[in-house]
N, C-alpha and C. Protein backbone atom coordinates (compact mmCIF):
# COMPACT_ATOMS: atom_id res chain seq x y z
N UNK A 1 90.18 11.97 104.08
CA UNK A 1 90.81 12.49 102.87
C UNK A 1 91.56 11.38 102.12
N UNK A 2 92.64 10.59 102.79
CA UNK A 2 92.96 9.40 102.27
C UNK A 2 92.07 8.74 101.26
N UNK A 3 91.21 8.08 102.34
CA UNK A 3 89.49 7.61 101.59
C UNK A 3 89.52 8.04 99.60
N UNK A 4 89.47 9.28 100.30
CA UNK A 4 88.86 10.38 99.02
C UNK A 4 90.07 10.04 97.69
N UNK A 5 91.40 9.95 98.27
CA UNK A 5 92.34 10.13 97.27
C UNK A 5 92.24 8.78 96.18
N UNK A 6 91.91 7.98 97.09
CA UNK A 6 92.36 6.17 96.57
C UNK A 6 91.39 6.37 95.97
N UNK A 7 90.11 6.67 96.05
CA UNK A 7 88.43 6.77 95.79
C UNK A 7 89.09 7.33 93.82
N UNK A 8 89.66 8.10 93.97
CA UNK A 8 89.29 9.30 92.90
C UNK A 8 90.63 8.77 92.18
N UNK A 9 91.90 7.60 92.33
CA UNK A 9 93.06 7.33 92.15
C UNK A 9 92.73 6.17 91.25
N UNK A 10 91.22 5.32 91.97
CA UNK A 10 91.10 3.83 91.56
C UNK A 10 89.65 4.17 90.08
N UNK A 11 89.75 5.71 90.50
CA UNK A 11 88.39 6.29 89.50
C UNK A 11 89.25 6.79 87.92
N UNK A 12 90.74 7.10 88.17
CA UNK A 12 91.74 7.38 87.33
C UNK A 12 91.77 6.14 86.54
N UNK A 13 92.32 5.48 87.60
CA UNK A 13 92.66 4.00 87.15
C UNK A 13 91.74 3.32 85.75
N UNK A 14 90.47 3.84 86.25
CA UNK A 14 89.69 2.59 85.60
C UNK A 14 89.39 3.94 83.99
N UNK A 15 89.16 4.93 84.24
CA UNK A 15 89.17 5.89 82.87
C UNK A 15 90.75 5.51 82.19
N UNK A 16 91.69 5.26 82.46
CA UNK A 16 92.64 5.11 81.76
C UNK A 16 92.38 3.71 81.04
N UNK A 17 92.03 2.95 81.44
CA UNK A 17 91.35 1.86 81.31
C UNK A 17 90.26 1.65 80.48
N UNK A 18 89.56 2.90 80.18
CA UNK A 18 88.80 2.92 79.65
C UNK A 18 86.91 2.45 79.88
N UNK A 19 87.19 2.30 81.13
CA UNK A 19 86.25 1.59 81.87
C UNK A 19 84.85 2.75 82.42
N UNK A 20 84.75 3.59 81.37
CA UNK A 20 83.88 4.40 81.71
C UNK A 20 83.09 4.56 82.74
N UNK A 21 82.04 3.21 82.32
CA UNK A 21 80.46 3.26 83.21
C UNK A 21 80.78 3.21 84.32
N UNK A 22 82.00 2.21 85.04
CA UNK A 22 82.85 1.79 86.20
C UNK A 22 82.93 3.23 87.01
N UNK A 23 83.84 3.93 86.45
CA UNK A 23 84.81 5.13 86.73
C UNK A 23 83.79 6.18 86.57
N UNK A 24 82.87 6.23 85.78
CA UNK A 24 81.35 7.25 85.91
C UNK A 24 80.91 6.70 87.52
N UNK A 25 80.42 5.62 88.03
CA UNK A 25 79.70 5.69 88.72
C UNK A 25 80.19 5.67 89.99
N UNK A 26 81.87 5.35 90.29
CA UNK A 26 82.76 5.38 91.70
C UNK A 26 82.73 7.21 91.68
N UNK A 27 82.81 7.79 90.35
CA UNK A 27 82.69 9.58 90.24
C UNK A 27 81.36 10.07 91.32
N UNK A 28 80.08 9.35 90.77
CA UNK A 28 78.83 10.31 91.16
C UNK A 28 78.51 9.56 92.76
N UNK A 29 79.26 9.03 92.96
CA UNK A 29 79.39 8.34 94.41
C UNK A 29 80.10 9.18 95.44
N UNK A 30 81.23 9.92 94.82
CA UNK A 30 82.86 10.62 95.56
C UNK A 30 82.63 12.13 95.66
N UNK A 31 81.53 12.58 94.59
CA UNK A 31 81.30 13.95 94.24
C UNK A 31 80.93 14.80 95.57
N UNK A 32 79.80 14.08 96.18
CA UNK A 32 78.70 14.64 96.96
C UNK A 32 80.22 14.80 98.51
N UNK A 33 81.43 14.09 99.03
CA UNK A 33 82.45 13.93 99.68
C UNK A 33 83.36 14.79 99.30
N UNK A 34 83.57 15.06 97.99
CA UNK A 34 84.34 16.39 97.42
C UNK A 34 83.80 17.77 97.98
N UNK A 35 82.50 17.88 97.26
CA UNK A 35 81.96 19.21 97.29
C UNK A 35 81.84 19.13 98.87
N UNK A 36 81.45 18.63 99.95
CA UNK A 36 81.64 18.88 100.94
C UNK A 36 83.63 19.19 101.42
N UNK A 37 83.83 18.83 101.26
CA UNK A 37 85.56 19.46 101.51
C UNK A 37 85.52 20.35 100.85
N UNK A 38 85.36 20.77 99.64
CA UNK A 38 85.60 22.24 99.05
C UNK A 38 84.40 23.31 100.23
N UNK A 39 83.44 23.09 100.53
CA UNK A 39 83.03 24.00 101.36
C UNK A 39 83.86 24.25 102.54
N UNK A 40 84.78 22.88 103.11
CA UNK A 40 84.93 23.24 104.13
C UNK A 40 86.71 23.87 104.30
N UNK A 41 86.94 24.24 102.90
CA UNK A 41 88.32 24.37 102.84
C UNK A 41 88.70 25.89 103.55
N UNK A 42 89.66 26.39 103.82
CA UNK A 42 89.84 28.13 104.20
C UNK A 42 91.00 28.35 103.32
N UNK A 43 91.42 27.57 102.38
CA UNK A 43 92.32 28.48 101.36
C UNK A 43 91.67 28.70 100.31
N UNK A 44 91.31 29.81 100.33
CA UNK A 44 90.23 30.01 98.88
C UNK A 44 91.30 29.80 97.74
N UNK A 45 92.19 30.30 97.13
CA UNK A 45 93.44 30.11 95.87
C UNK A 45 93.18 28.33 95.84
N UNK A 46 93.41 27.86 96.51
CA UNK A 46 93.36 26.06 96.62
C UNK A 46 92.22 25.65 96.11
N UNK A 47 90.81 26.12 96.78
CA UNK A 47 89.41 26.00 96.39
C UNK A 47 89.14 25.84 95.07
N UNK A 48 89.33 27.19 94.60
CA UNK A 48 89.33 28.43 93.54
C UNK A 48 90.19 26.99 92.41
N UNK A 49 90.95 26.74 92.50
CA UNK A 49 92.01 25.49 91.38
C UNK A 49 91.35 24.67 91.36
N UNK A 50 90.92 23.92 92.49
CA UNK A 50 90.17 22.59 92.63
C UNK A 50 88.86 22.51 91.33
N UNK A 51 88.38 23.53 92.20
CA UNK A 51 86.77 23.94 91.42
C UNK A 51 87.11 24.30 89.92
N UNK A 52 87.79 25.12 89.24
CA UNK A 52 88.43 25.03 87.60
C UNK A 52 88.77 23.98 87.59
N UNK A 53 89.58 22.82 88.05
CA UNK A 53 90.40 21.73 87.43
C UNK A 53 88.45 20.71 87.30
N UNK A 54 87.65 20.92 88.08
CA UNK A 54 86.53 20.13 88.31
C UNK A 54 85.39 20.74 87.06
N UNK A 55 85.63 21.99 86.56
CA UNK A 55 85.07 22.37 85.55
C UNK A 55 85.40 21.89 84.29
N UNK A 56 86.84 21.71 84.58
CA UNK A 56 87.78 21.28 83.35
C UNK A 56 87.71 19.74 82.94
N UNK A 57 87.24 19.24 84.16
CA UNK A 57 86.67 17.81 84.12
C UNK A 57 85.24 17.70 83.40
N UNK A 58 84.39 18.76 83.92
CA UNK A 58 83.27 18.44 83.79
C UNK A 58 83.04 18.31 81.69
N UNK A 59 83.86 19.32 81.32
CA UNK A 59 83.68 19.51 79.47
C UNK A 59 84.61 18.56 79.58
N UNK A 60 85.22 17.87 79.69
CA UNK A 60 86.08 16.44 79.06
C UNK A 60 85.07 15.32 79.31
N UNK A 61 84.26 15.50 80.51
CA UNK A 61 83.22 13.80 80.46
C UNK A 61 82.16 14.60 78.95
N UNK A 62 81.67 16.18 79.06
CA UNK A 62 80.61 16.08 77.81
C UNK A 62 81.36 15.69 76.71
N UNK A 63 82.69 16.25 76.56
CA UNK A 63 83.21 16.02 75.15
C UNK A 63 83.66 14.29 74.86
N UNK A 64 83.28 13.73 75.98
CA UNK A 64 83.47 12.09 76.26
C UNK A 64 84.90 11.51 75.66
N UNK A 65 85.79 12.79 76.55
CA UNK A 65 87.31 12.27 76.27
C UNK A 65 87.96 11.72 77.48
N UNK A 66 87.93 10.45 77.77
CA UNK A 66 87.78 10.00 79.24
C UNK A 66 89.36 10.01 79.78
N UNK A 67 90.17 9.93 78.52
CA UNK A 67 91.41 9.92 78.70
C UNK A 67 91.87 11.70 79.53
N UNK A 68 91.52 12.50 78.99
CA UNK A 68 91.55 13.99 79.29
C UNK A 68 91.00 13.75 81.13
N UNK A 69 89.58 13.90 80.85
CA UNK A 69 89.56 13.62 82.26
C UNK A 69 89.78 13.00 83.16
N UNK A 70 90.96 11.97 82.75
CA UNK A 70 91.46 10.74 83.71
C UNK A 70 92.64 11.77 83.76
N UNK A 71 93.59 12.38 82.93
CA UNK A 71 94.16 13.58 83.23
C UNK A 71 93.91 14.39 84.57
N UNK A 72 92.95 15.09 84.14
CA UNK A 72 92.49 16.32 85.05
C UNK A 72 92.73 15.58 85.93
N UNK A 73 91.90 14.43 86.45
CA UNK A 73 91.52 14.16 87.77
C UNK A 73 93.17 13.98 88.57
N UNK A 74 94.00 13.50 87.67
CA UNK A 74 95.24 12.69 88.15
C UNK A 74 96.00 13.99 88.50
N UNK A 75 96.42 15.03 87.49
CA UNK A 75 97.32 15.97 87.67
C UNK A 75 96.90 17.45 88.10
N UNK A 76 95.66 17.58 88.04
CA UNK A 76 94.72 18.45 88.51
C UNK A 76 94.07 18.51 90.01
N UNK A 77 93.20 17.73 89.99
CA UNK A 77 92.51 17.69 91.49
C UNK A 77 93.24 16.68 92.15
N UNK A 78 93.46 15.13 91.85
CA UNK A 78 94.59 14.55 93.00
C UNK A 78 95.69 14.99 93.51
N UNK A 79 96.53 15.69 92.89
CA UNK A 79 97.69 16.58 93.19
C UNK A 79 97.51 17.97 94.25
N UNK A 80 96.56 18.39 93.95
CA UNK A 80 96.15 19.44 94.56
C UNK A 80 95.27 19.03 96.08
N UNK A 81 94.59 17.70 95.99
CA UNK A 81 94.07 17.81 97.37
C UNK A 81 95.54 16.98 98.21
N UNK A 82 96.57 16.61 97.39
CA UNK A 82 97.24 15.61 98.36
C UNK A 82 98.12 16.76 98.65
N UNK A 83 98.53 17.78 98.10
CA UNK A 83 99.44 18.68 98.93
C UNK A 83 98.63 19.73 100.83
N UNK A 84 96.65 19.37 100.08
CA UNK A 84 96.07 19.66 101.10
C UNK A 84 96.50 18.97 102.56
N UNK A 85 96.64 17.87 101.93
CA UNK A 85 96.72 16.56 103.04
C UNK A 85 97.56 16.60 103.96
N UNK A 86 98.70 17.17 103.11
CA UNK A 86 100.55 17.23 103.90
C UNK A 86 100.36 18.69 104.64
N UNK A 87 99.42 19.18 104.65
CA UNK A 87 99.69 20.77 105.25
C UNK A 87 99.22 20.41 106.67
């Protein structure tokens, strides 16, 4: 999970940055490691956020507002799997 956080922290990093193609391709690398933890989660309410904040991502890369989804990812899904972490 660590792994996952820095993974998706250094994927923030580089969309704030502006570094798209970078931060696109550390994304379609981390995804297939996500969606496996969301299967394997048992708090569905937790799931259930993750998966909207990841929808909410998904229309900010079409609407190609990288800043938005450097958002989501930061205050949305990083926040939410690191309180996973501490439980």
């Amino acid at each position: 999970m660590t792994d996952l956080l820095e993974v998706l922290n250094a994927i923030t990093e580089l969309l704030y940055q502006e570094k798209k193609n970078d931060a696109y391709g550390l994304l379609a690398r981390c995804l297939p490691i996500l969606s496996a933890l969301l299967e394997e989660m048992t708090d569905i309410g937790l799931q259930t956020e993750i998966k909207d904040a990841l929808k909410e991502a998904m229309e900010a890369m079409e609407a190609d507002d990288v800043t938005l989804l450097a958002d989501i990812l930061q205050y949305e899904v990083i926040e939410r799997l690191a309180k996973l972490e501490e439980e």
